[in-house]
Protein backbone atom coordinates (compact mmCIF):
# COMPACT_ATOMS: atom_id res chain seq x y z
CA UNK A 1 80.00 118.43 97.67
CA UNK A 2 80.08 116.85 94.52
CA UNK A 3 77.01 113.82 93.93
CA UNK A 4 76.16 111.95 91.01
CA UNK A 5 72.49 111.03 90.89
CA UNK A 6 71.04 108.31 89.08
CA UNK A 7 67.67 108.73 88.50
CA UNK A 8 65.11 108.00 85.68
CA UNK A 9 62.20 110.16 86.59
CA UNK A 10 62.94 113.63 85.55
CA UNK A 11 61.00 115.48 88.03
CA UNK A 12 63.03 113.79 90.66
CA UNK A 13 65.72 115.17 89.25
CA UNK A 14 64.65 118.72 88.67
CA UNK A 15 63.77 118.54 92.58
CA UNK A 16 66.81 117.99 93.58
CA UNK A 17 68.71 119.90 91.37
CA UNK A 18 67.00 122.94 93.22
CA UNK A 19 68.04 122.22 96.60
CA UNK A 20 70.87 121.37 95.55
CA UNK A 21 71.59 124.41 94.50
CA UNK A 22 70.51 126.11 97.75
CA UNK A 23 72.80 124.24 99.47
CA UNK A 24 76.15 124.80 96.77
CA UNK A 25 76.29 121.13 96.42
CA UNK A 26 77.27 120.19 92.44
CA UNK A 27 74.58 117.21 91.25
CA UNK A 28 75.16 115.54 88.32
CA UNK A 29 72.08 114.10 86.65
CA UNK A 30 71.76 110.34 84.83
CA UNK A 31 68.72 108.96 83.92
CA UNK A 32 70.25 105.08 82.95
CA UNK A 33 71.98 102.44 85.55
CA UNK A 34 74.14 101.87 82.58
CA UNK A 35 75.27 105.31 81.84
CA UNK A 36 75.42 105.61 85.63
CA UNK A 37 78.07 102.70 85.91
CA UNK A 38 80.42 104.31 82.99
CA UNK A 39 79.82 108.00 84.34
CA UNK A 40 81.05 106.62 87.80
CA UNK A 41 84.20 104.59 86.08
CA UNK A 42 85.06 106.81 83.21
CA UNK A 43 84.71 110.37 84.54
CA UNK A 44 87.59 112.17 86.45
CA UNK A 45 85.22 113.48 88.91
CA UNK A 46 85.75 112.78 92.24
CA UNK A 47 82.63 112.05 93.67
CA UNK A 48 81.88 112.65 97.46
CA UNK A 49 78.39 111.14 97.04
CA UNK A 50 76.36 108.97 94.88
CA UNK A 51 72.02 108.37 94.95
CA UNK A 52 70.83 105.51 92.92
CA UNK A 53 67.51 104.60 92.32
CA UNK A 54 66.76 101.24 92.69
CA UNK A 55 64.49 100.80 89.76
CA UNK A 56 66.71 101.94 86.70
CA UNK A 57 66.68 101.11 82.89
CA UNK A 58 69.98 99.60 81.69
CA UNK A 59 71.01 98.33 85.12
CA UNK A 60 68.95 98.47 88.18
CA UNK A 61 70.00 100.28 91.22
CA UNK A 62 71.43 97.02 93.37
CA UNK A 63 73.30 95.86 90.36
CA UNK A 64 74.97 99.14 89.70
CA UNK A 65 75.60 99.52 94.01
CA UNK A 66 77.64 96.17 94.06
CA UNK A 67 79.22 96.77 90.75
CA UNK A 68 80.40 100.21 92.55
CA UNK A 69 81.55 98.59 95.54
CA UNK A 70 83.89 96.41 93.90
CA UNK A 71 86.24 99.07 93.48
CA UNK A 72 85.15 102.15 95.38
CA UNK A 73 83.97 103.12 99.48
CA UNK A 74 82.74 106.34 98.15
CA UNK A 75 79.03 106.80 100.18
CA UNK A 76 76.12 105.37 98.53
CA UNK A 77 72.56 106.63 99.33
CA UNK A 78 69.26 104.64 97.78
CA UNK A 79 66.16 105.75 96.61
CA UNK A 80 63.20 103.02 96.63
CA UNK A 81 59.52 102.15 96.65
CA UNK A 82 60.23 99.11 97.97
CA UNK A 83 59.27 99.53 102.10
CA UNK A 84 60.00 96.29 103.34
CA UNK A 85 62.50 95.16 105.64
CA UNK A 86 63.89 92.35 103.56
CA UNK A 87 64.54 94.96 100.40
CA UNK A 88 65.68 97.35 102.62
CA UNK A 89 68.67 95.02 103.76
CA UNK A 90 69.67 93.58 100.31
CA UNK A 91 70.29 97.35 99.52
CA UNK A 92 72.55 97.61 102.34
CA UNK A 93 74.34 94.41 102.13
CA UNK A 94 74.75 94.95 98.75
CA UNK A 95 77.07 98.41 99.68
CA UNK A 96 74.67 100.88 100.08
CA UNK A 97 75.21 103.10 103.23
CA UNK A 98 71.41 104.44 103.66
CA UNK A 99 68.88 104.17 101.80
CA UNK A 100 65.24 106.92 101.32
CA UNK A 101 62.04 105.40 101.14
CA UNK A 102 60.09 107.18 97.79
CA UNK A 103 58.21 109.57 98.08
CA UNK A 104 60.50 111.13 100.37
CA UNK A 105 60.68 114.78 101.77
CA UNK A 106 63.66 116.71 100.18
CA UNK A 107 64.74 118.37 103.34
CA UNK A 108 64.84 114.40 104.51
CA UNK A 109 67.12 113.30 101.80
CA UNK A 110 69.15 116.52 102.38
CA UNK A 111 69.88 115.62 106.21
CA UNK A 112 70.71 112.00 104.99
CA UNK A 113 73.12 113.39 102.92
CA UNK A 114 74.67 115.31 105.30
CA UNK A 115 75.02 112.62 108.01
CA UNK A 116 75.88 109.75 105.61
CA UNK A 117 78.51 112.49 104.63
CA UNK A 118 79.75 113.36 108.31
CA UNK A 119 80.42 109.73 108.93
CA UNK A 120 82.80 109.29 105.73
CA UNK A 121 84.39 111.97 106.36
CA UNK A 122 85.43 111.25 110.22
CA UNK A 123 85.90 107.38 109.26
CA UNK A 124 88.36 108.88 106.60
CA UNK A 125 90.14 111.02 108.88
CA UNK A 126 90.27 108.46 111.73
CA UNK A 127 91.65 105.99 109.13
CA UNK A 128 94.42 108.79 108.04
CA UNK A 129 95.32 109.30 111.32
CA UNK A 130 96.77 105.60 111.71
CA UNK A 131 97.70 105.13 107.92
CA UNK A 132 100.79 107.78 107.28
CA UNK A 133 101.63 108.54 103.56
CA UNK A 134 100.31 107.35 100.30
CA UNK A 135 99.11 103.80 101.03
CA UNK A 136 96.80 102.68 103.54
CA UNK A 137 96.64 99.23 104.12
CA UNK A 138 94.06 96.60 105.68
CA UNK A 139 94.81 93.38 106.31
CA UNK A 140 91.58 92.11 108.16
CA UNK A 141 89.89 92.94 104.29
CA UNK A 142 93.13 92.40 102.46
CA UNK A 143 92.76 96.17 100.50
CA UNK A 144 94.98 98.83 99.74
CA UNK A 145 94.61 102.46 98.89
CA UNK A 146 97.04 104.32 97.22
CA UNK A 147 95.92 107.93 97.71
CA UNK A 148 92.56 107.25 99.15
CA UNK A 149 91.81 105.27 96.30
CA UNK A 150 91.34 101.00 96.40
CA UNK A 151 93.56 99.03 94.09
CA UNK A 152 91.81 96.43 92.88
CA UNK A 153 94.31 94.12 90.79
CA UNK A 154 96.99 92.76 93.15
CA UNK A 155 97.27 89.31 93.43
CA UNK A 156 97.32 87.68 96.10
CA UNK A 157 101.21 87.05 96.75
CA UNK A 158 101.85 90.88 95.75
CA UNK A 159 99.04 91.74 98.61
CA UNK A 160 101.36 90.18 100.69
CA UNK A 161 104.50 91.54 99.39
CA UNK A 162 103.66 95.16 99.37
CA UNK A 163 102.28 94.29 102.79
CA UNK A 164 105.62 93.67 104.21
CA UNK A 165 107.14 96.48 102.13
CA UNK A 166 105.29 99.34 103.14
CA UNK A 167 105.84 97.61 107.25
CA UNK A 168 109.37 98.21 106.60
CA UNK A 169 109.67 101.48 105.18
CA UNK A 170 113.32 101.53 103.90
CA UNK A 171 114.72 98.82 104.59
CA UNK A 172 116.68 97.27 102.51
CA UNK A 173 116.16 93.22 101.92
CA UNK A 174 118.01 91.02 99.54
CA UNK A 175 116.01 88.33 97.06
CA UNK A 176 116.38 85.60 99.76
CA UNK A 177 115.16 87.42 101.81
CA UNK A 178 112.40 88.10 100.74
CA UNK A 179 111.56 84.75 99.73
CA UNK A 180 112.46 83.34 103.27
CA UNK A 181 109.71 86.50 104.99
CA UNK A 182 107.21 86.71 102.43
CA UNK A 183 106.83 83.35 100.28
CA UNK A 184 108.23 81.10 103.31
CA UNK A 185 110.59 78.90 103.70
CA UNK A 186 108.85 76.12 102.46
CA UNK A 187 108.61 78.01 98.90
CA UNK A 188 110.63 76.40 96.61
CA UNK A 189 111.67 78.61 93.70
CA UNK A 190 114.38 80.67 92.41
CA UNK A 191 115.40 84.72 93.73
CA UNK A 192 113.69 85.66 89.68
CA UNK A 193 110.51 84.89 91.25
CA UNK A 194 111.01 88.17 93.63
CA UNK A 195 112.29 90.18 90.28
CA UNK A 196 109.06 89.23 88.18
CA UNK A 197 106.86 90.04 91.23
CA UNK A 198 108.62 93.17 92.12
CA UNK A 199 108.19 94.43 88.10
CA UNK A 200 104.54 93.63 88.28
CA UNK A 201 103.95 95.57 91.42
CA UNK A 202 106.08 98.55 90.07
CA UNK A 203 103.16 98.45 86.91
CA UNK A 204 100.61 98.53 89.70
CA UNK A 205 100.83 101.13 92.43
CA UNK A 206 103.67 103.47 90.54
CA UNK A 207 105.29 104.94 88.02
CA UNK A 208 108.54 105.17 86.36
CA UNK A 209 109.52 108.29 88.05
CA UNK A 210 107.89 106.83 91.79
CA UNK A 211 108.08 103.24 91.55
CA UNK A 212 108.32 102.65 95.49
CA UNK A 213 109.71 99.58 95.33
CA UNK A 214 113.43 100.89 94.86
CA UNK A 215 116.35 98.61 93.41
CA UNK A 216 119.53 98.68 95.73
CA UNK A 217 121.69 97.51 93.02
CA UNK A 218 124.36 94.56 94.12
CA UNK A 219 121.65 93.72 97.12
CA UNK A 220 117.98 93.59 96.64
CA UNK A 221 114.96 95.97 97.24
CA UNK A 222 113.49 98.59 99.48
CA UNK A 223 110.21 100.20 100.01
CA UNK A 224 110.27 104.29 100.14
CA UNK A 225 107.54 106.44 99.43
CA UNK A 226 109.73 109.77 99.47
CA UNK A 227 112.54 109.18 96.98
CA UNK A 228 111.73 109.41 93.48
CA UNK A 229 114.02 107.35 90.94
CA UNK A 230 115.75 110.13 89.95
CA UNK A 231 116.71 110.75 93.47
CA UNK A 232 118.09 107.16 93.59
């Protein structure tokens, strides 16, 4: 299990780092909410578990959680000396999935890990188990993942056209067509509108060798997640 912990007080740290250790789980150690925040978005790690104090320097602990959650589900633990109820549930509404009370017994925090953990893990499977392939999509929350991972900067109207894509896996459906099932027919605009859309979507989820959203030249587009461009 790979964590990032951010922490400011250094024996903190050094306490976990040891039983860490004893149980093979890799910590990495930040000291600033700042740093944290960049760490989290800039590193290729792929985190199974973050702790974040809720006091920091640079950005405190609730800040960074909700910054986090804008573009990530990966499990969130917090550690506070704040005891009371009503602190307790900002740090939860604001993303976190459990939260230690400081000072805390390490064997505690270990078990929380463990458990907080478990649950990810089955809700990820569960989730896989309904969601074939690369994208998993929700409507009730209007997210996708692509690979286990949210995007975060569809608009609107593509939400809703790689929505109907990737619920017709392909299928092949002509400009007006698309217009008629996915802008309605009330939508008044020309079949470019689907073009420009399509291109921006492309940029988003793919690349130019697995775009997929596939052009059927001479009649529209099609959604396939297991032909490459090349293969077109």
């Amino acid at each position: 299990m790979k964590i990032l912990v951010v922490e400011d007080n250094e024996s903190v740290c050094s306490m976990l780092e040891m039983f860490f250790s004893k149980e093979k789980f890799e910590g990495t150690f930040v000291h600033d909410g700042s740093k944290g925040f960049k760490v989290f978005t800039e590193s290729k790690q792929e985190w199974d578990l973050l702790i974040i104090d809720w006091m920091l320097p640079g950005l405190d602990g609730v800040s960074l959680c909700r910054k986090i959650r804008e573009s990530s589900k990966v499990p969130i633990i917090m550690l506070t000396a704040k005891d009371s109820e009503s602190d307790q549930v900002l740090g939860l509404e604001m993303g976190a999935d459990d939260y230690v009370t400081k000072p805390f017994s390490p064997l505690t925090l270990m078990a929380r890990i463990k458990a907080v953990a478990r649950r990810f893990q089955q809700t990820s499977q569960e989730s896989q188990g309904k969601n074939e392939g690369a994208f998993n999509i929700r409507k009730e929350s209007r997210e996708v993942f692509l690979h286990k991972k949210l995007v975060t900067n569809l608009t609107p109207k593509e939400f809703d056209l790689l929505s109907f894509f990737i619920e017709h896996p392909r299928q092949v459906f002509t400009r007006e067509q698309l217009l008629e099932r996915v802008w309605g027919y009330q939508f008044y605009g020309d079949e470019r509108t689907v073009d420009v859309h399509v291109k921006r979507l492309r940029n988003k989820i793919g690349t130019q060798e697995q775009p997929f959203v596939h052009t059927v030249w001479g009649v529209g587009y099609k959604f396939d997640e297991t032909v490459s461009q090349n293969e077109n």
